[in-house]
C-alpha atoms as a PDB file:
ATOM      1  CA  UNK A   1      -4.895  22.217  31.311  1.00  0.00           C
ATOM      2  CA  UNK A   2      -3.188  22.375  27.995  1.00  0.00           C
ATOM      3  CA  UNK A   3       0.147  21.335  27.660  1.00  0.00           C
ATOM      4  CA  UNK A   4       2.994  24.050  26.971  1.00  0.00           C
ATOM      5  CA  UNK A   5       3.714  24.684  23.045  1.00  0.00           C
ATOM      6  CA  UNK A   6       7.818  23.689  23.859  1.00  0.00           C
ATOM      7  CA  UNK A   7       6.801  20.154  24.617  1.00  0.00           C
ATOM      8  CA  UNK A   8       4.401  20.101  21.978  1.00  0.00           C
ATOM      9  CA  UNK A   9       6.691  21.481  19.144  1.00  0.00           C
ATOM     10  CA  UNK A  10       9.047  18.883  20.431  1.00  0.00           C
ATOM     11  CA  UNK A  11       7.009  15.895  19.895  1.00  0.00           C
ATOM     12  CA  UNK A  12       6.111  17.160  16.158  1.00  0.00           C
ATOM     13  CA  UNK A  13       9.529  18.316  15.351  1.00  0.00           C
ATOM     14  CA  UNK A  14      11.022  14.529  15.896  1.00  0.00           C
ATOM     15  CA  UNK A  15      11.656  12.821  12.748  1.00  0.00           C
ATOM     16  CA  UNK A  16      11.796   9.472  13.717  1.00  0.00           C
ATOM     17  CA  UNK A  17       9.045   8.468  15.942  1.00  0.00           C
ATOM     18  CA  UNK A  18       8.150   5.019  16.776  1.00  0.00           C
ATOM     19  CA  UNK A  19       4.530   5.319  14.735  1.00  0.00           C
ATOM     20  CA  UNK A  20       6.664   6.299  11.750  1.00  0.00           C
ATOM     21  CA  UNK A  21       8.525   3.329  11.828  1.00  0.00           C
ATOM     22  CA  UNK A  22       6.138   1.126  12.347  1.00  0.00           C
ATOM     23  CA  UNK A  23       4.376   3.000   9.459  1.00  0.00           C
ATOM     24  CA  UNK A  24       7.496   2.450   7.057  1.00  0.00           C
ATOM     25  CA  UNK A  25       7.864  -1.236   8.502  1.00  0.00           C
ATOM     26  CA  UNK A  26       4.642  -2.214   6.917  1.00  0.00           C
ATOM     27  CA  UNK A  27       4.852  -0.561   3.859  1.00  0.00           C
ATOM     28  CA  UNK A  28       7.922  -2.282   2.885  1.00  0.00           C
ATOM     29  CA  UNK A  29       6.649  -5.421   4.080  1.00  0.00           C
ATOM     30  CA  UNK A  30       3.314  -5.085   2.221  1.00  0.00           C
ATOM     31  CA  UNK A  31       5.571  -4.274  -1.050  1.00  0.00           C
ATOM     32  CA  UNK A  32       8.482  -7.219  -0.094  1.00  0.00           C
ATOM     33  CA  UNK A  33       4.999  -9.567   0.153  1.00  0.00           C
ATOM     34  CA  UNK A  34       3.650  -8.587  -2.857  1.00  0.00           C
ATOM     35  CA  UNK A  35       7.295  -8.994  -4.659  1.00  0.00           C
ATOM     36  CA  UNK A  36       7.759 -12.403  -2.979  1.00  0.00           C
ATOM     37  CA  UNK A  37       4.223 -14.217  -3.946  1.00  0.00           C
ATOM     38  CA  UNK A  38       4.427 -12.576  -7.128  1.00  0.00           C
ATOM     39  CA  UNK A  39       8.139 -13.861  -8.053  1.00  0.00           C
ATOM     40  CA  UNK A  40       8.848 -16.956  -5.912  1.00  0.00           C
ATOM     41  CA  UNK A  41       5.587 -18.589  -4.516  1.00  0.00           C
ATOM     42  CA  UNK A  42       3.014 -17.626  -7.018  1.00  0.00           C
ATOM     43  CA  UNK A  43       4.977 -20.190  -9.605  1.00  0.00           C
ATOM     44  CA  UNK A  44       3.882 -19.596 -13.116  1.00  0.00           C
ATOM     45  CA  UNK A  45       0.388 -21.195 -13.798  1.00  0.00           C
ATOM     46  CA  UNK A  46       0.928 -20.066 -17.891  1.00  0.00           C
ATOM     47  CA  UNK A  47       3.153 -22.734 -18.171  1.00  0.00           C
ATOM     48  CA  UNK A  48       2.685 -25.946 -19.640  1.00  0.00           C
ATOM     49  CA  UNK A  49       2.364 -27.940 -17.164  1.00  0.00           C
ATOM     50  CA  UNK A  50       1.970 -25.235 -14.074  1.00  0.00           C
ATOM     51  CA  UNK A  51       4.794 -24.758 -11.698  1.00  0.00           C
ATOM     52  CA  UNK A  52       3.903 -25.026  -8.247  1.00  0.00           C
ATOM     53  CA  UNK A  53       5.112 -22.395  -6.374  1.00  0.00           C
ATOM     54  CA  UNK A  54       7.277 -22.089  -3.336  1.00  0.00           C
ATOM     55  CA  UNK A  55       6.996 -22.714   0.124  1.00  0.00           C
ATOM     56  CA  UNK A  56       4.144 -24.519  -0.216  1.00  0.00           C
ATOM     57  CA  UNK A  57       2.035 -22.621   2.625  1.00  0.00           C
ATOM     58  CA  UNK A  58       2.058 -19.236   1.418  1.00  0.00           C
ATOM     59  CA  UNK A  59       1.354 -20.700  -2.543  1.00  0.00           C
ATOM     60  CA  UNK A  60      -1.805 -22.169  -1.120  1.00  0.00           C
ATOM     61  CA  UNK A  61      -3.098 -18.709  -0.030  1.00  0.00           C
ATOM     62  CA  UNK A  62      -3.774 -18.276  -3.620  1.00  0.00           C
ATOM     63  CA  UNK A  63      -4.721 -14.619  -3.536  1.00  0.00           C
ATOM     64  CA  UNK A  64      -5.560 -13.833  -0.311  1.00  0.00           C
ATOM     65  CA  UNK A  65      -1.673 -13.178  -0.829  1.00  0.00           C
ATOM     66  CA  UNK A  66      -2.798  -9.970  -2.651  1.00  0.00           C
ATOM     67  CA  UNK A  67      -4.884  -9.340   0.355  1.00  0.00           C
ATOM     68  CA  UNK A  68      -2.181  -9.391   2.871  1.00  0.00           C
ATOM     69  CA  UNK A  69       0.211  -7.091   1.238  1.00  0.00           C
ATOM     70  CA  UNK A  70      -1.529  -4.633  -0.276  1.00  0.00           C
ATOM     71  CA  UNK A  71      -3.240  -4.880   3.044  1.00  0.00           C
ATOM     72  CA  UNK A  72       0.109  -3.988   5.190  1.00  0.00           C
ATOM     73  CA  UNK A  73       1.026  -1.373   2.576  1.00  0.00           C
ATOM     74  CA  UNK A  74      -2.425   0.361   3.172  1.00  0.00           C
ATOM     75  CA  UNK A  75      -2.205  -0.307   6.628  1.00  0.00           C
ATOM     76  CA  UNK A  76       1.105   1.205   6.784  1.00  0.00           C
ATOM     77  CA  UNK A  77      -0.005   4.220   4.990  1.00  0.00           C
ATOM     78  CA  UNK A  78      -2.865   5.081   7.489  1.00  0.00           C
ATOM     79  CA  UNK A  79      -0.704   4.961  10.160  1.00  0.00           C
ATOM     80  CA  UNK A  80       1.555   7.049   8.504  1.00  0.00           C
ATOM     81  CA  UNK A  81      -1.274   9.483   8.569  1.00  0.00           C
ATOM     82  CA  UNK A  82      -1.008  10.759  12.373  1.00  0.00           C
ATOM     83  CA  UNK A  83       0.449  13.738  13.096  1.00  0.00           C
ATOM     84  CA  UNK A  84       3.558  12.647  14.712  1.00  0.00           C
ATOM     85  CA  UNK A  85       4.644  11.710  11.551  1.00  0.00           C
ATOM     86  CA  UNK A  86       6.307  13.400   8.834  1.00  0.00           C
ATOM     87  CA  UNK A  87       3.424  12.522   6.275  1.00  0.00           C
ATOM     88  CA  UNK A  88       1.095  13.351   8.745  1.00  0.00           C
ATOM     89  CA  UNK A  89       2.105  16.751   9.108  1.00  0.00           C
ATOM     90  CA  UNK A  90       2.243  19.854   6.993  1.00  0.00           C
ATOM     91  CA  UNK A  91       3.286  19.292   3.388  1.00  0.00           C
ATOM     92  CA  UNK A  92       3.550  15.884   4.031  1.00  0.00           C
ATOM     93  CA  UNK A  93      -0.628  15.443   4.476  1.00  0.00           C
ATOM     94  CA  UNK A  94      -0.674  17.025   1.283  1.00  0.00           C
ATOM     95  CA  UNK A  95       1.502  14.998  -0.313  1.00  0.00           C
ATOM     96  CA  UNK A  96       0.665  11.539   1.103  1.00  0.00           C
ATOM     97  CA  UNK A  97      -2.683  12.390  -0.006  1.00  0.00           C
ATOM     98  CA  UNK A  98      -2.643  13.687  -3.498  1.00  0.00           C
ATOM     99  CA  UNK A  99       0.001  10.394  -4.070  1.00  0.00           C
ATOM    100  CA  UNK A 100      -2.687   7.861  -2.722  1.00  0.00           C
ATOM    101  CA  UNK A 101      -5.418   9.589  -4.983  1.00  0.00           C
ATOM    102  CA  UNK A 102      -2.885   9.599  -8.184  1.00  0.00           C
ATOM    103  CA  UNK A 103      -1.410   6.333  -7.307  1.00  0.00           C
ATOM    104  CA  UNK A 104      -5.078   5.024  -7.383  1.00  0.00           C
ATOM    105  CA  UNK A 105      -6.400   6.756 -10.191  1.00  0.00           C
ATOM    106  CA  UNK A 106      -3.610   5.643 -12.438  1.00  0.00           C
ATOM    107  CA  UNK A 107      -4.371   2.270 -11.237  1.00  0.00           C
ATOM    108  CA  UNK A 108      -7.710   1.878 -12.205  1.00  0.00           C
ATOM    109  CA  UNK A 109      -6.693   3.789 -15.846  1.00  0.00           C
ATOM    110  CA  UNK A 110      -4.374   1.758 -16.598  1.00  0.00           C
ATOM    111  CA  UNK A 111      -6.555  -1.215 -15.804  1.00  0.00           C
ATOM    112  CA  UNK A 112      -9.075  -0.156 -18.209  1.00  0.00           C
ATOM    113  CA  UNK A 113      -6.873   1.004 -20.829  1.00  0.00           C
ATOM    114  CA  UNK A 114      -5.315  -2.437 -20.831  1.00  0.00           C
ATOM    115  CA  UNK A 115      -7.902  -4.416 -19.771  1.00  0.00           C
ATOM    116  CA  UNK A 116      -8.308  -6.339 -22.769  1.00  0.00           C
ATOM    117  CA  UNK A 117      -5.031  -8.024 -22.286  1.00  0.00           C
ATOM    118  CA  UNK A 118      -3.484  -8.312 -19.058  1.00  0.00           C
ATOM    119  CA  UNK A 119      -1.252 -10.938 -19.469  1.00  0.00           C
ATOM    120  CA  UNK A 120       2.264  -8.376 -20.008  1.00  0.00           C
ATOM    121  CA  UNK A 121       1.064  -6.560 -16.476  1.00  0.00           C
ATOM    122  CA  UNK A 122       2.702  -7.960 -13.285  1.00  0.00           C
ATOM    123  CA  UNK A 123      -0.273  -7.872 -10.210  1.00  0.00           C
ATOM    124  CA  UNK A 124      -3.058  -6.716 -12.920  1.00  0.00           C
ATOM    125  CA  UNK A 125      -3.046  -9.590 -14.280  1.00  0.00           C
ATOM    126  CA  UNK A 126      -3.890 -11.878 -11.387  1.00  0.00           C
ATOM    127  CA  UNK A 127      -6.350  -9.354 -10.044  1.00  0.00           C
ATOM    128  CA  UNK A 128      -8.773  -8.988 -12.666  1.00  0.00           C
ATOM    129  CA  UNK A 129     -11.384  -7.063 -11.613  1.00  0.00           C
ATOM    130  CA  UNK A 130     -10.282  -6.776  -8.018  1.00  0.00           C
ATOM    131  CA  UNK A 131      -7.630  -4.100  -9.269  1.00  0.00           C
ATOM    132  CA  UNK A 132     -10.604  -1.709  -8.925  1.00  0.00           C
ATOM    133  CA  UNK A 133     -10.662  -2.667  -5.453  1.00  0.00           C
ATOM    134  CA  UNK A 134      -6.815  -1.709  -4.932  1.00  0.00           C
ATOM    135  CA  UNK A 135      -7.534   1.243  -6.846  1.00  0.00           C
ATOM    136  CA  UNK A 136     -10.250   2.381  -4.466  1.00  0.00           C
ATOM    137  CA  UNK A 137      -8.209   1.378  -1.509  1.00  0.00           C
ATOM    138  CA  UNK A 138      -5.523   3.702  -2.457  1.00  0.00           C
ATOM    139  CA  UNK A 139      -8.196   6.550  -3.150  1.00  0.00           C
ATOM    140  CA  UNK A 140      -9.621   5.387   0.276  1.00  0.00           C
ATOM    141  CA  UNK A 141      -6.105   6.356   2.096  1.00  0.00           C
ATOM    142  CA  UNK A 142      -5.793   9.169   0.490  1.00  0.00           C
ATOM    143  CA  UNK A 143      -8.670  10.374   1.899  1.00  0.00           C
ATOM    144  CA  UNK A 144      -7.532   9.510   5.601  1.00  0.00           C
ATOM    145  CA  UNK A 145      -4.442  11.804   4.466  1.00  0.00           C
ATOM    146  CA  UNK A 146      -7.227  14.474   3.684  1.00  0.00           C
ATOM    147  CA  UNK A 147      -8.506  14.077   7.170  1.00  0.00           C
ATOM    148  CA  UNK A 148      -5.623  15.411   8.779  1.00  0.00           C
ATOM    149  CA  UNK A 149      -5.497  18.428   6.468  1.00  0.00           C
ATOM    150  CA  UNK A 150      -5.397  21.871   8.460  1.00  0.00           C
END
């Protein structure tokens, strides 16, 4: 049995559904992450002598920090891919996608354009190499987005 289109245009039609906000809940924390290892616990290891970073526990993480929140943000963008979303319906799969496949192109061109010198780049330059890997990851997402294409 199929269900009727009413209740089915219904569930598509709501803007706010619970897998959206738990979408949008872990982009933002990926990104507040990111921000807060990056600004507060990260310290400044150019200086002479290094500043230790703040709380202690998430400064000892090192990078793996990196790996959490660009984690949650690609974690939340996945989940923003399901249909019962707004991204993950309509214009919005287009969109998500082709901005995950820009987002990550740009990332790995800018990292080679400037990969001789790093140091003026917030996130590239702790990442070295590994902001291939982000670049990818974004590309990667985008092509979950493409998966929902009709």
């Amino acid at each position: 049995m199929s269900k009727s289109s009413s209740i089915a245009t219904e569930e598509k039609t709501r803007l706010f559904s619970v897998r959206f906000l738990i979408s949008l809940l872990l982009i933002v924390a990926g990104i507040a992450w990111l921000v807060f290892y990056y600004t507060q616990a990260r310290g400044n290891p150019l200086a002479f002598p290094p500043v230790e970073g703040s709380p202690q526990a998430v400064a000892d993480l090192g990078r793996w920090n990196y790996a959490i929140g660009f984690g949650l943000l690609m974690l939340g963008l996945v989940v923003s891919a399901h249909p019962s979303t707004p991204l993950g319906r309509g214009r919005g799969v287009v969109a998500g996608m082709l901005g995950c496949f820009l987002v990550g192109l740009i990332w790995i061109c800018t990292f080679y354009v400037f990969s001789d010198d790093l140091s003026k780049l917030w996130v590239f330059n702790d990442l070295g190499q590994w902001n291939l890997v982000v670049g990818i990851a974004f590309m990667a997402v985008g092509f979950s987005f493409a998966t929902k294409w009709e």
